[in-house]
N, C-alpha and C. Protein backbone atom coordinates (compact mmCIF):
# COMPACT_ATOMS: atom_id res chain seq x y z
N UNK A 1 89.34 121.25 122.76
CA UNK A 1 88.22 122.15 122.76
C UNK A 1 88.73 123.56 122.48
N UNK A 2 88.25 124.36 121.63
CA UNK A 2 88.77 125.81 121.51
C UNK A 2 88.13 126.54 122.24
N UNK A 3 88.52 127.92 122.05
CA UNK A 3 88.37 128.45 123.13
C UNK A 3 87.26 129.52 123.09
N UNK A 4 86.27 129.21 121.82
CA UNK A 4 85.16 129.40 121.60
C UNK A 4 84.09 129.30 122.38
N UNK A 5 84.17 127.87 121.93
CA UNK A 5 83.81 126.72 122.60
C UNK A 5 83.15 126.25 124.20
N UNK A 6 84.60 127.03 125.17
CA UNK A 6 85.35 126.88 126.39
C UNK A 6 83.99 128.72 126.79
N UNK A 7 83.85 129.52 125.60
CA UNK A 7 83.75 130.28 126.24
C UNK A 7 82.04 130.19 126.12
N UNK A 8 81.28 129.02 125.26
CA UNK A 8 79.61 128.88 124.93
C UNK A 8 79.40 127.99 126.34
N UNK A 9 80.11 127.33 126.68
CA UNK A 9 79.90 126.59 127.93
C UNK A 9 80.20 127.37 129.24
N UNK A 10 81.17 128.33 129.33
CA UNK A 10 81.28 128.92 130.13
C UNK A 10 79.80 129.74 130.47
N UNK A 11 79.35 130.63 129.19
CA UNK A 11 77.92 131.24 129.51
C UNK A 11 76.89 130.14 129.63
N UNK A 12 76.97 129.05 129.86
CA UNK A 12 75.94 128.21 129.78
C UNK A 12 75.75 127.96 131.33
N UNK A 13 77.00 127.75 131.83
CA UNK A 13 77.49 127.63 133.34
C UNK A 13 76.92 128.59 134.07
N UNK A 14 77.07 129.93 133.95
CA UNK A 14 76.90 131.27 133.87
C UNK A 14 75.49 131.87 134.32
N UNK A 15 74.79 131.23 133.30
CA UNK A 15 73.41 131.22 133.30
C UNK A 15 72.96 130.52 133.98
N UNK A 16 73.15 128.98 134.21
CA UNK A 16 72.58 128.07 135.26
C UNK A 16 73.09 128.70 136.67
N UNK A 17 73.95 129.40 136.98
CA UNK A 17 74.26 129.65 138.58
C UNK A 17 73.66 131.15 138.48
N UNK A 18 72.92 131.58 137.72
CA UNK A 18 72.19 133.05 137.54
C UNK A 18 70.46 132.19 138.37
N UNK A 19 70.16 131.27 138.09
CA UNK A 19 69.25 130.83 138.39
C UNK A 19 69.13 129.78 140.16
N UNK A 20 69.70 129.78 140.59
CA UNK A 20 70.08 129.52 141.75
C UNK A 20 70.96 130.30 142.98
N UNK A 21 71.19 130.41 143.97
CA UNK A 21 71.77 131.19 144.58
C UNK A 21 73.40 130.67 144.74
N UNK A 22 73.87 129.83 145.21
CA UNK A 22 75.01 129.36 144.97
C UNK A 22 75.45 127.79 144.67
N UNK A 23 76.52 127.11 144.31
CA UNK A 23 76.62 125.65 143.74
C UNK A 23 77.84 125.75 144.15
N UNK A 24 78.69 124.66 143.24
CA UNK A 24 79.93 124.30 143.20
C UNK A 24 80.58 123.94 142.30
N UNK A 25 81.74 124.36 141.87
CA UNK A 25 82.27 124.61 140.22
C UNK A 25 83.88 123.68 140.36
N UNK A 26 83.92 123.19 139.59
CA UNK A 26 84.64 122.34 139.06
C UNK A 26 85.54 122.96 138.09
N UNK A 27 87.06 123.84 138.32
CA UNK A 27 87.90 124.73 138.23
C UNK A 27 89.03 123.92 136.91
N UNK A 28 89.65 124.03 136.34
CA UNK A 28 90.80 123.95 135.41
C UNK A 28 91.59 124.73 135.01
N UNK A 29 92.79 124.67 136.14
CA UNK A 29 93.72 125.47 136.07
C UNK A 29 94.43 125.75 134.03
N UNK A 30 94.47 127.10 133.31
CA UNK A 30 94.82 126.90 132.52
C UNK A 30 96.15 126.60 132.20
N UNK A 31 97.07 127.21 133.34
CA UNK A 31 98.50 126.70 133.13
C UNK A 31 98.99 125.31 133.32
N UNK A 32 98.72 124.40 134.57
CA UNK A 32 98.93 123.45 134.58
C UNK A 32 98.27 122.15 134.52
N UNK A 33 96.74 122.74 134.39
CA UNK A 33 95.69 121.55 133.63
C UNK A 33 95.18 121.11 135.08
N UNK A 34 95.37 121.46 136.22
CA UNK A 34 95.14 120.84 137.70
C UNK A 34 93.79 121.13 137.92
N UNK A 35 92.96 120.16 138.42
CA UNK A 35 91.61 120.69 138.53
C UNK A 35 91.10 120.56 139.88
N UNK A 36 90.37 121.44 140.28
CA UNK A 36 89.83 121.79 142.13
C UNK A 36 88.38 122.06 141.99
N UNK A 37 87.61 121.71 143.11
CA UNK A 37 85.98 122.27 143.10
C UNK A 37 86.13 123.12 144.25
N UNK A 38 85.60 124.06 143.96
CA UNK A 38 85.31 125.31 144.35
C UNK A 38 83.89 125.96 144.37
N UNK A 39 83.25 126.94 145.45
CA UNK A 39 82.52 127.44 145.73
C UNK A 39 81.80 128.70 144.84
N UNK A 40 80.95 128.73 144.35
CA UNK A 40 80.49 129.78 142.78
C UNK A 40 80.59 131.52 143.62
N UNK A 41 80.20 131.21 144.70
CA UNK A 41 80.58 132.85 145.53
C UNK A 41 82.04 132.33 146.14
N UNK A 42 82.79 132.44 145.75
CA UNK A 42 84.05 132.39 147.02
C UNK A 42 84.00 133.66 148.30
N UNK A 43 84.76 133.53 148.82
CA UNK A 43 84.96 134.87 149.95
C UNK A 43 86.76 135.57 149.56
N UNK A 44 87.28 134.48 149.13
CA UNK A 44 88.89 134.62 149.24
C UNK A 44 88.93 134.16 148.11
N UNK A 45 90.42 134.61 147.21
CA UNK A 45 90.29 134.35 145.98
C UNK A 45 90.90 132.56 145.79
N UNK A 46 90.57 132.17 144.69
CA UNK A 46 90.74 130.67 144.53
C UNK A 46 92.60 130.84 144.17
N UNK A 47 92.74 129.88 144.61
CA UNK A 47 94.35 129.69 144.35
C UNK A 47 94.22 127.86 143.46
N UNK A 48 95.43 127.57 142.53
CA UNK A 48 95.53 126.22 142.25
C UNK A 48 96.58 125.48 143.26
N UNK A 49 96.34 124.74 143.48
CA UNK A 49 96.56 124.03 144.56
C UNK A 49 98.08 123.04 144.00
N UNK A 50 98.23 123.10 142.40
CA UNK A 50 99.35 122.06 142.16
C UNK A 50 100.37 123.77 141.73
N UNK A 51 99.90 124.33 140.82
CA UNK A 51 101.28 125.51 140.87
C UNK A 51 100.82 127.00 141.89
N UNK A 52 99.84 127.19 142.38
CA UNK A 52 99.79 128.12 142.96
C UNK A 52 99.22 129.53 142.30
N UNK A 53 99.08 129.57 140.97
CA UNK A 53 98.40 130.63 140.33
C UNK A 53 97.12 130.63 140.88
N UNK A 54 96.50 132.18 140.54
CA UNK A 54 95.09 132.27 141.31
C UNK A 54 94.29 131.92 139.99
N UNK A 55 93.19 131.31 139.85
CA UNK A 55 92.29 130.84 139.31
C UNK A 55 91.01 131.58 138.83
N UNK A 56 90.80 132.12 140.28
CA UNK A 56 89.40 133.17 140.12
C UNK A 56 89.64 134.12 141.53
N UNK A 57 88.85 135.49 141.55
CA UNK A 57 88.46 136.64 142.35
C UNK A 57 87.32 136.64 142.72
N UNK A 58 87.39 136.66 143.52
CA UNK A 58 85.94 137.46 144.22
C UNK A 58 85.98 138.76 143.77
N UNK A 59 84.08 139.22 143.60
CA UNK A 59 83.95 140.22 143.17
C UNK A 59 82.85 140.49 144.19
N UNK A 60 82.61 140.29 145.14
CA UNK A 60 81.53 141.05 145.80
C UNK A 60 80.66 139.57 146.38
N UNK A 61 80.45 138.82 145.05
CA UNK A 61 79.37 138.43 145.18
C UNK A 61 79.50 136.90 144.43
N UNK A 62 79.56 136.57 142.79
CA UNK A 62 80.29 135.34 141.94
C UNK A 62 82.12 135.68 141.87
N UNK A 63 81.95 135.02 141.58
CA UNK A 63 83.67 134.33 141.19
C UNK A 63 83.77 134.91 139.67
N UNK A 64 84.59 136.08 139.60
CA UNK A 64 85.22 136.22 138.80
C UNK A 64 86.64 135.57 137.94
N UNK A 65 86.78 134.45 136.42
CA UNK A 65 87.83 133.79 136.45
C UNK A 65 89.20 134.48 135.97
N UNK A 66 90.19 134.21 136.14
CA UNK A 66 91.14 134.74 136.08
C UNK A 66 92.00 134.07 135.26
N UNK A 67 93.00 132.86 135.68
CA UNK A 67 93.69 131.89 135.19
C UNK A 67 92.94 130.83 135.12
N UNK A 68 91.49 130.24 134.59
CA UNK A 68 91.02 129.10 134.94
C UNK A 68 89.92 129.26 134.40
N UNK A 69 89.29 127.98 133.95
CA UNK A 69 88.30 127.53 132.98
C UNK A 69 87.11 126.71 133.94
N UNK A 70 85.95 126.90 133.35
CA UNK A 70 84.82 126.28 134.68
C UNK A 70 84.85 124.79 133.49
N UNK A 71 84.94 123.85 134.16
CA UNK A 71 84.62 122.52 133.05
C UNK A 71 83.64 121.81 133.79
N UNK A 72 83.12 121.87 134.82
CA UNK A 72 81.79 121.17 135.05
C UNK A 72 81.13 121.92 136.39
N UNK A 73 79.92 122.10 136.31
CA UNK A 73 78.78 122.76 137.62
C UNK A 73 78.28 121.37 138.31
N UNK A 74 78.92 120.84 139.73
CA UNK A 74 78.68 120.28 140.25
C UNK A 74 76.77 120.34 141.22
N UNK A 75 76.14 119.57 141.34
CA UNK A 75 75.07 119.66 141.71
C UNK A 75 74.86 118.88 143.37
């Protein structure tokens, strides 16, 4: 998938958690491909759990991503 692509689904994601108050996101670490579900507001920033890079930030309020790709909005 390029990273076009990575980024039409990302706003698609984006938009569906604009319409709800919070969900649960389904994370892909970009360095080591490791994937975690995670909370769409975190409080603390997301860490990957197989190398330890942070994934996403909290910004107040959504999850800002950092090292990491959203690949599915859990329901």
């Amino acid at each position: 998938m390029s990273s076009k692509e990575n980024a039409t689904i990302d706003s698609k994601l984006v938009k569906q958690l604009g319409q709800k108050k919070s969900d649960f996101l389904k994370i892909k670490c970009n360095g080591c491909g490791g994937e975690q579900v995670t909370f769409s507001h975190p409080s603390k920033p997301v860490k990957c759990l197989v190398c330890d890079k942070v994934l996403a930030k909290t910004t107040g309020s959504k999850l800002e991503l950092v090292q990491g790709q959203i690949v599915q909005l859990l329901k």
